[in-house]
C-alpha atoms as a PDB file:
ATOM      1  CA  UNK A   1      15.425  -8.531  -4.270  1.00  0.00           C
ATOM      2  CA  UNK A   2      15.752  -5.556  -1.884  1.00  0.00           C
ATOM      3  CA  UNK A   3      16.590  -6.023   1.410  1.00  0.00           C
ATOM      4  CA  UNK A   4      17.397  -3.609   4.580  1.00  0.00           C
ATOM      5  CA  UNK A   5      19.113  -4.836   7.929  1.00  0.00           C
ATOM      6  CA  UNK A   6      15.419  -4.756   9.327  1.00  0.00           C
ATOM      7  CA  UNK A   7      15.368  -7.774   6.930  1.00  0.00           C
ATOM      8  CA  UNK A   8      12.142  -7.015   5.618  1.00  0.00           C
ATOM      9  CA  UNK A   9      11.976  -7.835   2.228  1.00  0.00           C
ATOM     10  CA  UNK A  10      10.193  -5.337   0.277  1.00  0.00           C
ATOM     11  CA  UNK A  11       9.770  -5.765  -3.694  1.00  0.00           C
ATOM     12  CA  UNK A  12       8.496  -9.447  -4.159  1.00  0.00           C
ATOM     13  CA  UNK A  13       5.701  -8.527  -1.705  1.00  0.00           C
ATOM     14  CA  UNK A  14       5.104  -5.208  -3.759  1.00  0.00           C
ATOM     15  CA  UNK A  15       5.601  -5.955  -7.007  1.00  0.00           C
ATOM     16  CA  UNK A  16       2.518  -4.383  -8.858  1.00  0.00           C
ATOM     17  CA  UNK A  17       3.366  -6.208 -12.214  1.00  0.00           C
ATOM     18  CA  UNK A  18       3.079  -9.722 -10.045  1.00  0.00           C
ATOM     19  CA  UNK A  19      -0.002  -8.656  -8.224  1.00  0.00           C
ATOM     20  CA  UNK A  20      -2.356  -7.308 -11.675  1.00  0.00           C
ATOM     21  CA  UNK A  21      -1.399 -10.762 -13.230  1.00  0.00           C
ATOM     22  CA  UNK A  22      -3.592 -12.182 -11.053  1.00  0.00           C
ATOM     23  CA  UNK A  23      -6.658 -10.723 -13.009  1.00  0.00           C
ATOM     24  CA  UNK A  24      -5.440 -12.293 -16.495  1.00  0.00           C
ATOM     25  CA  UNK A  25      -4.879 -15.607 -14.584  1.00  0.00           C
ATOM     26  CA  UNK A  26      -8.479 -15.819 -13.541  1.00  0.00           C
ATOM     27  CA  UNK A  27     -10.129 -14.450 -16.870  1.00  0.00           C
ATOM     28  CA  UNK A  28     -10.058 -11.149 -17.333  1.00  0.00           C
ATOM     29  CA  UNK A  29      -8.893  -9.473 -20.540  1.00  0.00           C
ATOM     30  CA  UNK A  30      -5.921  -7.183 -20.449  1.00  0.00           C
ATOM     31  CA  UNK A  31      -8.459  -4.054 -21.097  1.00  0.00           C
ATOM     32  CA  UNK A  32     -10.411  -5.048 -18.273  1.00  0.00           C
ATOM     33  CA  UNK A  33      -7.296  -6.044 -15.780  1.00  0.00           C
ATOM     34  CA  UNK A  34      -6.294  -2.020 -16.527  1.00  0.00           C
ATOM     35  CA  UNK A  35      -9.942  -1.018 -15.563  1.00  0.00           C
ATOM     36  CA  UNK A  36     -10.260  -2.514 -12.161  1.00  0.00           C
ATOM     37  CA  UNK A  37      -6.511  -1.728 -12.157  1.00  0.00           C
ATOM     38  CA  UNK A  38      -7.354  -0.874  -8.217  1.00  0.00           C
ATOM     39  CA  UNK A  39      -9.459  -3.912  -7.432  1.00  0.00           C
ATOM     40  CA  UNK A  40      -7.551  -6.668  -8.584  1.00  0.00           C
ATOM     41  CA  UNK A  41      -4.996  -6.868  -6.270  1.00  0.00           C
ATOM     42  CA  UNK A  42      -7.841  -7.512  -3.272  1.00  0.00           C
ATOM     43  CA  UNK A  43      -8.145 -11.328  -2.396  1.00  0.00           C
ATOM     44  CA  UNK A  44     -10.922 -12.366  -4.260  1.00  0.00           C
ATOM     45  CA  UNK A  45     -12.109 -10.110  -6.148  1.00  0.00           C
ATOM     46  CA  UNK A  46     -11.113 -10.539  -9.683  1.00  0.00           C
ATOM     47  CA  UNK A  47     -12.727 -14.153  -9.250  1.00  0.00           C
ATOM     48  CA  UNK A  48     -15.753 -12.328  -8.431  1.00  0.00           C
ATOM     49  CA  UNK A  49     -15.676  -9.477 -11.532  1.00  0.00           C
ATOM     50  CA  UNK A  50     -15.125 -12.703 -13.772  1.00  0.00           C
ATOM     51  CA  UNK A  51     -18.390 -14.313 -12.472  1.00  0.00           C
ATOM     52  CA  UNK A  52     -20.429 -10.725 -13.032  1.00  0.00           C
ATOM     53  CA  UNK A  53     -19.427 -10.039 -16.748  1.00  0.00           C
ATOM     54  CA  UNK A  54     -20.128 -14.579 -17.523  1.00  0.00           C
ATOM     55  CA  UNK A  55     -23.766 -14.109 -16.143  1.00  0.00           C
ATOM     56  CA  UNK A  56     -23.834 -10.734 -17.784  1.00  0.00           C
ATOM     57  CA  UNK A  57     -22.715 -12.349 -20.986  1.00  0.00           C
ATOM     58  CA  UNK A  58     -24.907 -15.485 -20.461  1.00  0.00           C
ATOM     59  CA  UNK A  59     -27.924 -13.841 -19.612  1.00  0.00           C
ATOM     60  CA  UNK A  60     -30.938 -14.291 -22.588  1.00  0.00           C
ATOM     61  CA  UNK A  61     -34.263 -13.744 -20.478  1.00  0.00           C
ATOM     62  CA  UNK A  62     -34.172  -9.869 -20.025  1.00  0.00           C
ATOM     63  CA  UNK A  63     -36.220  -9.873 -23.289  1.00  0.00           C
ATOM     64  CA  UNK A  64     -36.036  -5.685 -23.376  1.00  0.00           C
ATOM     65  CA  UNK A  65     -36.634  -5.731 -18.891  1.00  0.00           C
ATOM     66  CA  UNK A  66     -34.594  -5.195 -16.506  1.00  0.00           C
ATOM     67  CA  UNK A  67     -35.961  -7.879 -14.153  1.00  0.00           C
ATOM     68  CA  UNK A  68     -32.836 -10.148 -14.235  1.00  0.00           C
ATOM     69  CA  UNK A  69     -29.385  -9.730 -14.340  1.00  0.00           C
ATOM     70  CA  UNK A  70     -28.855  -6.580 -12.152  1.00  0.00           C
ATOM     71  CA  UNK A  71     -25.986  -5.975  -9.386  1.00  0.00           C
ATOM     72  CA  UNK A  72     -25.418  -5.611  -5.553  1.00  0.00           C
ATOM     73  CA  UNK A  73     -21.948  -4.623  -4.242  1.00  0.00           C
ATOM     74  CA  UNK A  74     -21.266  -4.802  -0.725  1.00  0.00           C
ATOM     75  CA  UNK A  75     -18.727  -3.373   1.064  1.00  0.00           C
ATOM     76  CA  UNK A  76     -17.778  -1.063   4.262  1.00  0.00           C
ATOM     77  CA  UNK A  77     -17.845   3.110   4.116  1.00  0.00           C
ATOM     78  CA  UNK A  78     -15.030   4.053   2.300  1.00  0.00           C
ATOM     79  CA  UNK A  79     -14.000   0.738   0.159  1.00  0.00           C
ATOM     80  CA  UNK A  80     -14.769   1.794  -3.222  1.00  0.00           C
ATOM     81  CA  UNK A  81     -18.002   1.243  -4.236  1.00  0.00           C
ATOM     82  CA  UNK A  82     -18.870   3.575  -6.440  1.00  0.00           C
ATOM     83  CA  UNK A  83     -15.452   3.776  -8.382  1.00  0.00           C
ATOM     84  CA  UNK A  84     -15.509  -0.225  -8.726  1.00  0.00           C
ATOM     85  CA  UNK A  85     -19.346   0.177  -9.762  1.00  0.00           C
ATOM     86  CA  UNK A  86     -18.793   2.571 -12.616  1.00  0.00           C
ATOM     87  CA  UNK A  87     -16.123   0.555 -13.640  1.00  0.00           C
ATOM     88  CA  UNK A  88     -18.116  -2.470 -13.495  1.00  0.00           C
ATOM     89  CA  UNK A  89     -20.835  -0.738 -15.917  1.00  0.00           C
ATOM     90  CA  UNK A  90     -18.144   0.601 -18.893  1.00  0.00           C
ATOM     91  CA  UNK A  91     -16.485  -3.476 -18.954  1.00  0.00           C
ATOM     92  CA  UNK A  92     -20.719  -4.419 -19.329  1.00  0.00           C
ATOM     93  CA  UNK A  93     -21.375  -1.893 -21.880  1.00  0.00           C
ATOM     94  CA  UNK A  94     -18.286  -2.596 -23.496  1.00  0.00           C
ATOM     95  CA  UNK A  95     -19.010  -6.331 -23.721  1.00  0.00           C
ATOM     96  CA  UNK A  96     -22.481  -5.705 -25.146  1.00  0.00           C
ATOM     97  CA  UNK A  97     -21.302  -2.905 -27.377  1.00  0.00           C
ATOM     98  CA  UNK A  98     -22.858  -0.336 -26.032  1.00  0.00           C
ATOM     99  CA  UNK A  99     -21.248   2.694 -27.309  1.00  0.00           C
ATOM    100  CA  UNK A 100     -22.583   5.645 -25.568  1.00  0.00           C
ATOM    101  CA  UNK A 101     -24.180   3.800 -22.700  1.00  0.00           C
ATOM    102  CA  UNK A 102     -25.951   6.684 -20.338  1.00  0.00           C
ATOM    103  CA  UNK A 103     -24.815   6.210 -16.459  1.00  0.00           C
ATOM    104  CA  UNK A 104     -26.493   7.950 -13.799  1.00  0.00           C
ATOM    105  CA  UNK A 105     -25.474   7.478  -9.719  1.00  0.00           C
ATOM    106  CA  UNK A 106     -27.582   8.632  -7.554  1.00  0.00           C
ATOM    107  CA  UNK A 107     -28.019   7.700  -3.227  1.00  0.00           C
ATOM    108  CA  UNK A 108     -31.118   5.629  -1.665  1.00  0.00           C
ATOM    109  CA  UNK A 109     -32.525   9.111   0.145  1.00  0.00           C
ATOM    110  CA  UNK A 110     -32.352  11.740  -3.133  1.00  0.00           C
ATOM    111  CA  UNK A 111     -34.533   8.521  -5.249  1.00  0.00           C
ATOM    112  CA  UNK A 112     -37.383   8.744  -2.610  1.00  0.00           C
ATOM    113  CA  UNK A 113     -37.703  12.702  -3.807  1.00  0.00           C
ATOM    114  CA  UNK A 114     -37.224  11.873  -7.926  1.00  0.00           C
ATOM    115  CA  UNK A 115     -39.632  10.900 -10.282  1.00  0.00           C
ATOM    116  CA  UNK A 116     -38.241   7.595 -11.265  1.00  0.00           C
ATOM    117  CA  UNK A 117     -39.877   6.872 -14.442  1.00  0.00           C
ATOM    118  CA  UNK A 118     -38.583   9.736 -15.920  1.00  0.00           C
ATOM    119  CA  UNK A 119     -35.043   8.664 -14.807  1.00  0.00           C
ATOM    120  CA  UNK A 120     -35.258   4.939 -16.623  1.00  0.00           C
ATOM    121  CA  UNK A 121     -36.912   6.833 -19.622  1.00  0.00           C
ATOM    122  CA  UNK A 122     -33.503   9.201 -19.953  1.00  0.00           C
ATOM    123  CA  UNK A 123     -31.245   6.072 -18.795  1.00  0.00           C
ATOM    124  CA  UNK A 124     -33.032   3.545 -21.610  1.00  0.00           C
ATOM    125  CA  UNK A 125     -30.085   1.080 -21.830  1.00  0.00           C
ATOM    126  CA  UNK A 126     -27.882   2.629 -19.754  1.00  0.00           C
ATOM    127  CA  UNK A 127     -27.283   1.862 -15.859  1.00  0.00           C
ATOM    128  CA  UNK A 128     -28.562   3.452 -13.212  1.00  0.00           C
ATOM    129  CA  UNK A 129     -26.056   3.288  -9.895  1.00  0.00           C
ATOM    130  CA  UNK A 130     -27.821   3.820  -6.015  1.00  0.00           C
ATOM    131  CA  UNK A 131     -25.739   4.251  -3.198  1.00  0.00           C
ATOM    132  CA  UNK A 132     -26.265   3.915  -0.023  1.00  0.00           C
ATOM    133  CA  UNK A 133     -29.725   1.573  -1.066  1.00  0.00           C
ATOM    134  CA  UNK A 134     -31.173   0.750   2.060  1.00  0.00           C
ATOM    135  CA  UNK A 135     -32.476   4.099   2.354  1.00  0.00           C
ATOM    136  CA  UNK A 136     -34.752   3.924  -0.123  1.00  0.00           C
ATOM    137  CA  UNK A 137     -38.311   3.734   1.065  1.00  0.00           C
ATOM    138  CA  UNK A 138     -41.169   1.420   0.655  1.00  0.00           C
ATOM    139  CA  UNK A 139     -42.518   3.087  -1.799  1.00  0.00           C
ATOM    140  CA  UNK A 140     -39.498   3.927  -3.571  1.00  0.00           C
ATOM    141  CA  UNK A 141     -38.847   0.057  -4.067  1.00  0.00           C
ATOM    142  CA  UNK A 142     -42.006  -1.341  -5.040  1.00  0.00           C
ATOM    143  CA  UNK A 143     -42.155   1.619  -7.716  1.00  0.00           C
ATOM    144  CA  UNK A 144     -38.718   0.443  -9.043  1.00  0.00           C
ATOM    145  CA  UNK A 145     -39.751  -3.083  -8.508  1.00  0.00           C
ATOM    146  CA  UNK A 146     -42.564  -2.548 -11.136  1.00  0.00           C
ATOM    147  CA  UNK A 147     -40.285  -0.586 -13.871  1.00  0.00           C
ATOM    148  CA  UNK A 148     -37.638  -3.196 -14.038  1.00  0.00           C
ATOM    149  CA  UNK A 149     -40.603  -5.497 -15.174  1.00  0.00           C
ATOM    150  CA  UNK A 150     -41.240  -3.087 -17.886  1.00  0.00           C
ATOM    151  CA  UNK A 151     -39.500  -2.367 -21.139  1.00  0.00           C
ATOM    152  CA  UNK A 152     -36.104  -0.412 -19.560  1.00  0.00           C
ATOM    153  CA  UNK A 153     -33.630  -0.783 -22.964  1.00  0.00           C
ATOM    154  CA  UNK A 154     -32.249  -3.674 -20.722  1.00  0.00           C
ATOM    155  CA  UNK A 155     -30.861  -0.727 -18.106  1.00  0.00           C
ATOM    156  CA  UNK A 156     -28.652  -2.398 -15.800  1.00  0.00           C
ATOM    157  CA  UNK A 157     -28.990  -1.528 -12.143  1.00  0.00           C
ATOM    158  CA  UNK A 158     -26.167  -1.160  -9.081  1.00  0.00           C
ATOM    159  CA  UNK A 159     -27.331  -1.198  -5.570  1.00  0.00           C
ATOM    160  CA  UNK A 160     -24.299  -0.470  -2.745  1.00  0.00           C
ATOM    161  CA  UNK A 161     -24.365  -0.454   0.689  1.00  0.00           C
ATOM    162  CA  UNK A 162     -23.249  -2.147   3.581  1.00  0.00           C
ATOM    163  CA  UNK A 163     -24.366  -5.794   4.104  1.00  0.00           C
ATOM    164  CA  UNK A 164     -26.157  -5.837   6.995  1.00  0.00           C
ATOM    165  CA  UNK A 165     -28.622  -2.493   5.716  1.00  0.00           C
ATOM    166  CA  UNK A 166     -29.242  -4.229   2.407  1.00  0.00           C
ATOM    167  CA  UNK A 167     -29.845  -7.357   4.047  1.00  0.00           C
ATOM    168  CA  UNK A 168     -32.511  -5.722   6.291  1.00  0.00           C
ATOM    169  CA  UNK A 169     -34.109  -4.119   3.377  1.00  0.00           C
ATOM    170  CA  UNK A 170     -34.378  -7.279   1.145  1.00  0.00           C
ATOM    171  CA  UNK A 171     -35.782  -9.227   4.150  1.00  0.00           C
ATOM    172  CA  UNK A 172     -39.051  -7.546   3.097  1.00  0.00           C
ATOM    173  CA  UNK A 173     -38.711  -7.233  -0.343  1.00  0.00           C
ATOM    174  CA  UNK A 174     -38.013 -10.446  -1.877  1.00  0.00           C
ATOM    175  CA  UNK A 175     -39.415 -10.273  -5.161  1.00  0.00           C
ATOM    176  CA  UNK A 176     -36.931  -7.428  -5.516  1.00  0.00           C
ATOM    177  CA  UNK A 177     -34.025  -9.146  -4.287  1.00  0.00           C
ATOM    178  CA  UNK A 178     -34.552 -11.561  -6.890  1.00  0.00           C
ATOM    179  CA  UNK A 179     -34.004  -9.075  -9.545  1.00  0.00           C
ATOM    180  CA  UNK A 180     -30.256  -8.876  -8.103  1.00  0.00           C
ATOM    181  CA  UNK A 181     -28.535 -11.874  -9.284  1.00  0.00           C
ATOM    182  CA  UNK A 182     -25.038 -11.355  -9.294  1.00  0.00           C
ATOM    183  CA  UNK A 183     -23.239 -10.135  -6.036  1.00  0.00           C
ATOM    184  CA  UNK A 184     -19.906  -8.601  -5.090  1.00  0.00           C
ATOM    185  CA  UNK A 185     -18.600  -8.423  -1.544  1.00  0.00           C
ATOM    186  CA  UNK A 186     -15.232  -6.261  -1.293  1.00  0.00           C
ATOM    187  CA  UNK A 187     -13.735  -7.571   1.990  1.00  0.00           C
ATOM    188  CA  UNK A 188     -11.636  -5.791   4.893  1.00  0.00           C
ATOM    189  CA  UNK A 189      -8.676  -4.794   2.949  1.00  0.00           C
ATOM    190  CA  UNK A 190      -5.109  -6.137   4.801  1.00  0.00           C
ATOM    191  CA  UNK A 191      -2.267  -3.893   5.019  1.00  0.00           C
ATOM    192  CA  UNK A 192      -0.494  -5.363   1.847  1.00  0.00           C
ATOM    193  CA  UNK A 193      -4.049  -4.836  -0.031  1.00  0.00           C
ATOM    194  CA  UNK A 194      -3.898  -1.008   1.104  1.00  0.00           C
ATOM    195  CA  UNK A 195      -0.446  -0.415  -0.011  1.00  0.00           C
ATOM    196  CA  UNK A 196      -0.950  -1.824  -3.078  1.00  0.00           C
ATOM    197  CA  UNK A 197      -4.142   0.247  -3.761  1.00  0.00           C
ATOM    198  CA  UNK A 198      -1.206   3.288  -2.681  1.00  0.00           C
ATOM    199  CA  UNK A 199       1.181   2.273  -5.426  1.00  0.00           C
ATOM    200  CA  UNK A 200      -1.368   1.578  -8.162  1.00  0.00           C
ATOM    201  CA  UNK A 201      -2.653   5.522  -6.949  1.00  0.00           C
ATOM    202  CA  UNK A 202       0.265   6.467  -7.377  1.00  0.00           C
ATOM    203  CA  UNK A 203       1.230   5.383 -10.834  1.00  0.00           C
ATOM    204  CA  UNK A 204      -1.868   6.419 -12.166  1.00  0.00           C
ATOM    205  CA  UNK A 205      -0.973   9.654 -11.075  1.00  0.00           C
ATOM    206  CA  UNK A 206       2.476   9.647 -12.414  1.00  0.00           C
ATOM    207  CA  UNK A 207       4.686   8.478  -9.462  1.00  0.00           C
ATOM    208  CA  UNK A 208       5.991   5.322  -8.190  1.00  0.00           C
ATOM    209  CA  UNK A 209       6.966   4.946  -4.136  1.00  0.00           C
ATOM    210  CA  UNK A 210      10.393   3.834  -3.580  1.00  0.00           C
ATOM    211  CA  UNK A 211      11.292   0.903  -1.420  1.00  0.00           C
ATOM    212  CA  UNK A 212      11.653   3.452   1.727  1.00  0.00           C
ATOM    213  CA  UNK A 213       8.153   4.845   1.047  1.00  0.00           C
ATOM    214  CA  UNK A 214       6.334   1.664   0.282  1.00  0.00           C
ATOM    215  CA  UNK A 215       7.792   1.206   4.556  1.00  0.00           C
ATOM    216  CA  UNK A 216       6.494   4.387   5.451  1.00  0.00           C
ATOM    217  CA  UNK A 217       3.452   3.870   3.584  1.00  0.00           C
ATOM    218  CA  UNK A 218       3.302   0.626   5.310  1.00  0.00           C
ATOM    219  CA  UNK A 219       3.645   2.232   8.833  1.00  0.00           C
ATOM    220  CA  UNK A 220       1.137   5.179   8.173  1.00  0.00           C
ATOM    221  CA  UNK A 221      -1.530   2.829   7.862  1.00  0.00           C
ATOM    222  CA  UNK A 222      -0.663   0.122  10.511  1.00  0.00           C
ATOM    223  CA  UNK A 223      -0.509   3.157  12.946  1.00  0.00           C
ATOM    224  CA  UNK A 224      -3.947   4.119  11.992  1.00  0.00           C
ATOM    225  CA  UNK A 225      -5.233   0.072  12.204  1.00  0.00           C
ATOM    226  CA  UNK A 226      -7.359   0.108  15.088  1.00  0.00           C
ATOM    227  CA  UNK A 227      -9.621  -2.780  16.887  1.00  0.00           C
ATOM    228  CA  UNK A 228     -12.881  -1.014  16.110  1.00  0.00           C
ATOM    229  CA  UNK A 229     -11.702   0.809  13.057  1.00  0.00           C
ATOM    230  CA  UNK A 230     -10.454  -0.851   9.463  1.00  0.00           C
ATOM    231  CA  UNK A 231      -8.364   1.409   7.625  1.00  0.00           C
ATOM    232  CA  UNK A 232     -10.109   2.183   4.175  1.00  0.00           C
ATOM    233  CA  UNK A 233      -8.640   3.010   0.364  1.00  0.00           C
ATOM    234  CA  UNK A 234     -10.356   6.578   1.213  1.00  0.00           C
ATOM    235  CA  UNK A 235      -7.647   6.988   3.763  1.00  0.00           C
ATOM    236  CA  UNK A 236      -5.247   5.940   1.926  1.00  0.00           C
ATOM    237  CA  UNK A 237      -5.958   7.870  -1.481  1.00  0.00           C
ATOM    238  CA  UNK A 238      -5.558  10.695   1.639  1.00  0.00           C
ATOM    239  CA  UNK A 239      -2.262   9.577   2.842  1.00  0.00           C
ATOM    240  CA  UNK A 240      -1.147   9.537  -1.051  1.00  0.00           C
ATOM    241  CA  UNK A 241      -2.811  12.815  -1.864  1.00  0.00           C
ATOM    242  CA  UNK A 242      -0.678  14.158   0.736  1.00  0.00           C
ATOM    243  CA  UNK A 243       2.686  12.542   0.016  1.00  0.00           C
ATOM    244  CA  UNK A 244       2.093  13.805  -3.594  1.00  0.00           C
ATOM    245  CA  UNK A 245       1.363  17.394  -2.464  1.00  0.00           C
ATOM    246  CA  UNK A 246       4.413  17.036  -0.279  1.00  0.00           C
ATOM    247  CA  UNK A 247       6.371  16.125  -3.113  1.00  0.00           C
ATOM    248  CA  UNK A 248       4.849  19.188  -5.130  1.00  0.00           C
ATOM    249  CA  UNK A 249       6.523  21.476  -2.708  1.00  0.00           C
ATOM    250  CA  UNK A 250       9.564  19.674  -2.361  1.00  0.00           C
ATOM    251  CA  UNK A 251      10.216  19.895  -6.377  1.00  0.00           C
ATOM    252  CA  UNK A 252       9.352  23.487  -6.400  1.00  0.00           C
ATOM    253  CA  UNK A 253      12.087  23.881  -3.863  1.00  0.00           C
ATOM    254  CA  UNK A 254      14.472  22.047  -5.283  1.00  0.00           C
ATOM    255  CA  UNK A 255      13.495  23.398  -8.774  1.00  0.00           C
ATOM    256  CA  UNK A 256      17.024  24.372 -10.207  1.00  0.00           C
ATOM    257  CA  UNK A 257      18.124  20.484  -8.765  1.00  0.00           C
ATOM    258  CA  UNK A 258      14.825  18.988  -9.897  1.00  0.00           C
ATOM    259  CA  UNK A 259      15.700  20.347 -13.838  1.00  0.00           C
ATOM    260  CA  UNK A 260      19.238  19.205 -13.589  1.00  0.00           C
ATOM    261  CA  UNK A 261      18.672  16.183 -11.798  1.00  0.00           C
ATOM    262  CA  UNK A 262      15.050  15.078 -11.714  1.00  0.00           C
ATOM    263  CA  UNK A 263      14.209  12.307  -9.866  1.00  0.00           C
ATOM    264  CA  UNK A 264      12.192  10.155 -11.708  1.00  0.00           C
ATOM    265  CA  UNK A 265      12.401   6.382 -12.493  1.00  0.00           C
ATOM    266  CA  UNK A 266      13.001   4.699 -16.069  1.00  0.00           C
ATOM    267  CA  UNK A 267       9.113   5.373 -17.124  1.00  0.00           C
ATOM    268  CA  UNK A 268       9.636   8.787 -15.854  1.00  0.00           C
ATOM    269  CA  UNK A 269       7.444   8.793 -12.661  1.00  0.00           C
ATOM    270  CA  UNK A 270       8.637  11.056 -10.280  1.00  0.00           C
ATOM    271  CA  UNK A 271       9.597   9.511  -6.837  1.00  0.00           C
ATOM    272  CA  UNK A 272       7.689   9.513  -3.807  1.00  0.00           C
ATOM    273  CA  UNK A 273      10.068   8.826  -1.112  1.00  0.00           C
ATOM    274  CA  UNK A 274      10.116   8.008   3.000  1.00  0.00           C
ATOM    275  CA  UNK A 275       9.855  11.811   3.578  1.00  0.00           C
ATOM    276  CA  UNK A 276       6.936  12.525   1.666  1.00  0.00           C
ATOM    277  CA  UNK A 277       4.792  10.098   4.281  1.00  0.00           C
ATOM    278  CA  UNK A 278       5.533  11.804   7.141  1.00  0.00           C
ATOM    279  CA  UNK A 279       2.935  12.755   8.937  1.00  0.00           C
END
């Protein structure tokens, strides 16, 4: 275990191998653990992604509808929404072999100006995903309330928002809240939950952070913590989208060095180091 004469101890608390376990522990294949790759990590989460694909699985009265069995996810600006709510609909459509599944996304506001029949004819079976929900109209809801009743193809249905809007918007329209019966809240990520959203970034991308950046990672988003402000994965994937354009330039730099000597780990990621998260 790596130490420095800070004494922080830095790879037990990183370890990305210890922290996607997690997933499997709880119930989740080793297909699905490598979807929500990103989410996993997040206290609570994989318990939750467990509980949506059981009811998913266990769910006999949509009879053709869509008036059961469809999803909310909750969580602040910037958290992930959409990315966890697309990958949310390929593990469904995977589990009820759905090969081609049809997925549209598309926010509360731009549904109020669509013709929505025509959307759930094109989507039959697919899933439809709304962001931003609560901005959807009166209208707008009680129309959609009435399609799910009819014969969808079993389309599945996302809302996202923010609690607090969606809970506003259900307060007066509880038959369609009832449609919604599985639920997933993404909390406040911590700092460890950030920079392990960094480092699974990253090695999607074809880096890993070294002990030095995983600090500087570390400090770059503590310094941006604030009382009235949470620091979000969007921010992050920003801090790592620079680091890795840092680390562009650097190579090209050092190109005669970087062909000799290319600094790269033993699955060949390239290195993102302390200097690449300067700011």
């Amino acid at each position: 275990m790596g130490k420095f004469d800070t004494g922080f101890v830095v790879q037990g608390r990183y370890d990305l191998s210890a922290t996607s376990e997690i997933g499997l522990k709880l119930g989740l294949t080793e297909e699905q653990k490598q979807l929500f790759s990103y989410f996993v990590p997040i206290r609570g989460v994989s318990e939750q992604l467990v509980e949506i694909l059981d009811n998913d699985k266990r769910c006999r009265n949509r009879y053709g509808t869509s008036r059961t069995g469809n999803i909310l996810i909750l969580g602040r600006k910037g958290s992930g929404k959409t990315v966890l709510a697309v990958d949310i609909v390929k593990a469904i459509q995977k589990q009820r072999r759905l090969k081609q599944g049809k997925v549209a996304i598309v926010t509360g506001d731009s549904l109020n100006k669509k013709d929505i029949g025509s959307i759930i004819d094109k989507l039959n079976g697919g899933a439809l995903i709304i962001e931003k929900a609560s901005k959807m109209n009166d209208r707008t809801i009680r129309e959609l309330n009435d399609m799910m009743d009819e014969q969808t193809g079993e389309l599945l249905f996302l809302l996202e928002d923010q609690k607090k809007p969606l809970e506003r918007m259900f307060a007066s329209h509880r038959e369609f809240k009832r449609k919604f019966t599985s639920r997933l809240e993404l909390p406040v990520f911590i700092n460890d939950e950030l920079v392990t959203f960094g480092q699974t970034y990253a090695k999607e991308n074809g880096y890993r952070i070294d002990e030095m950046g995983i600090l500087a990672l570390y400090s770059r988003i503590d310094m941006m913590q604030r009382e009235d402000h949470a620091v979000t994965v969007a921010e992050v994937k920003e801090i790592m989208d620079e680091a890795i354009s840092h680390s562009q330039k650097a190579n090209v730099k050092h190109l005669v060095k970087r062909v000799f000597g290319r600094s790269t780990d033993n699955s060949d990621h390239i290195i993102l180091k302390e200097e690449d998260f300067k700011a």
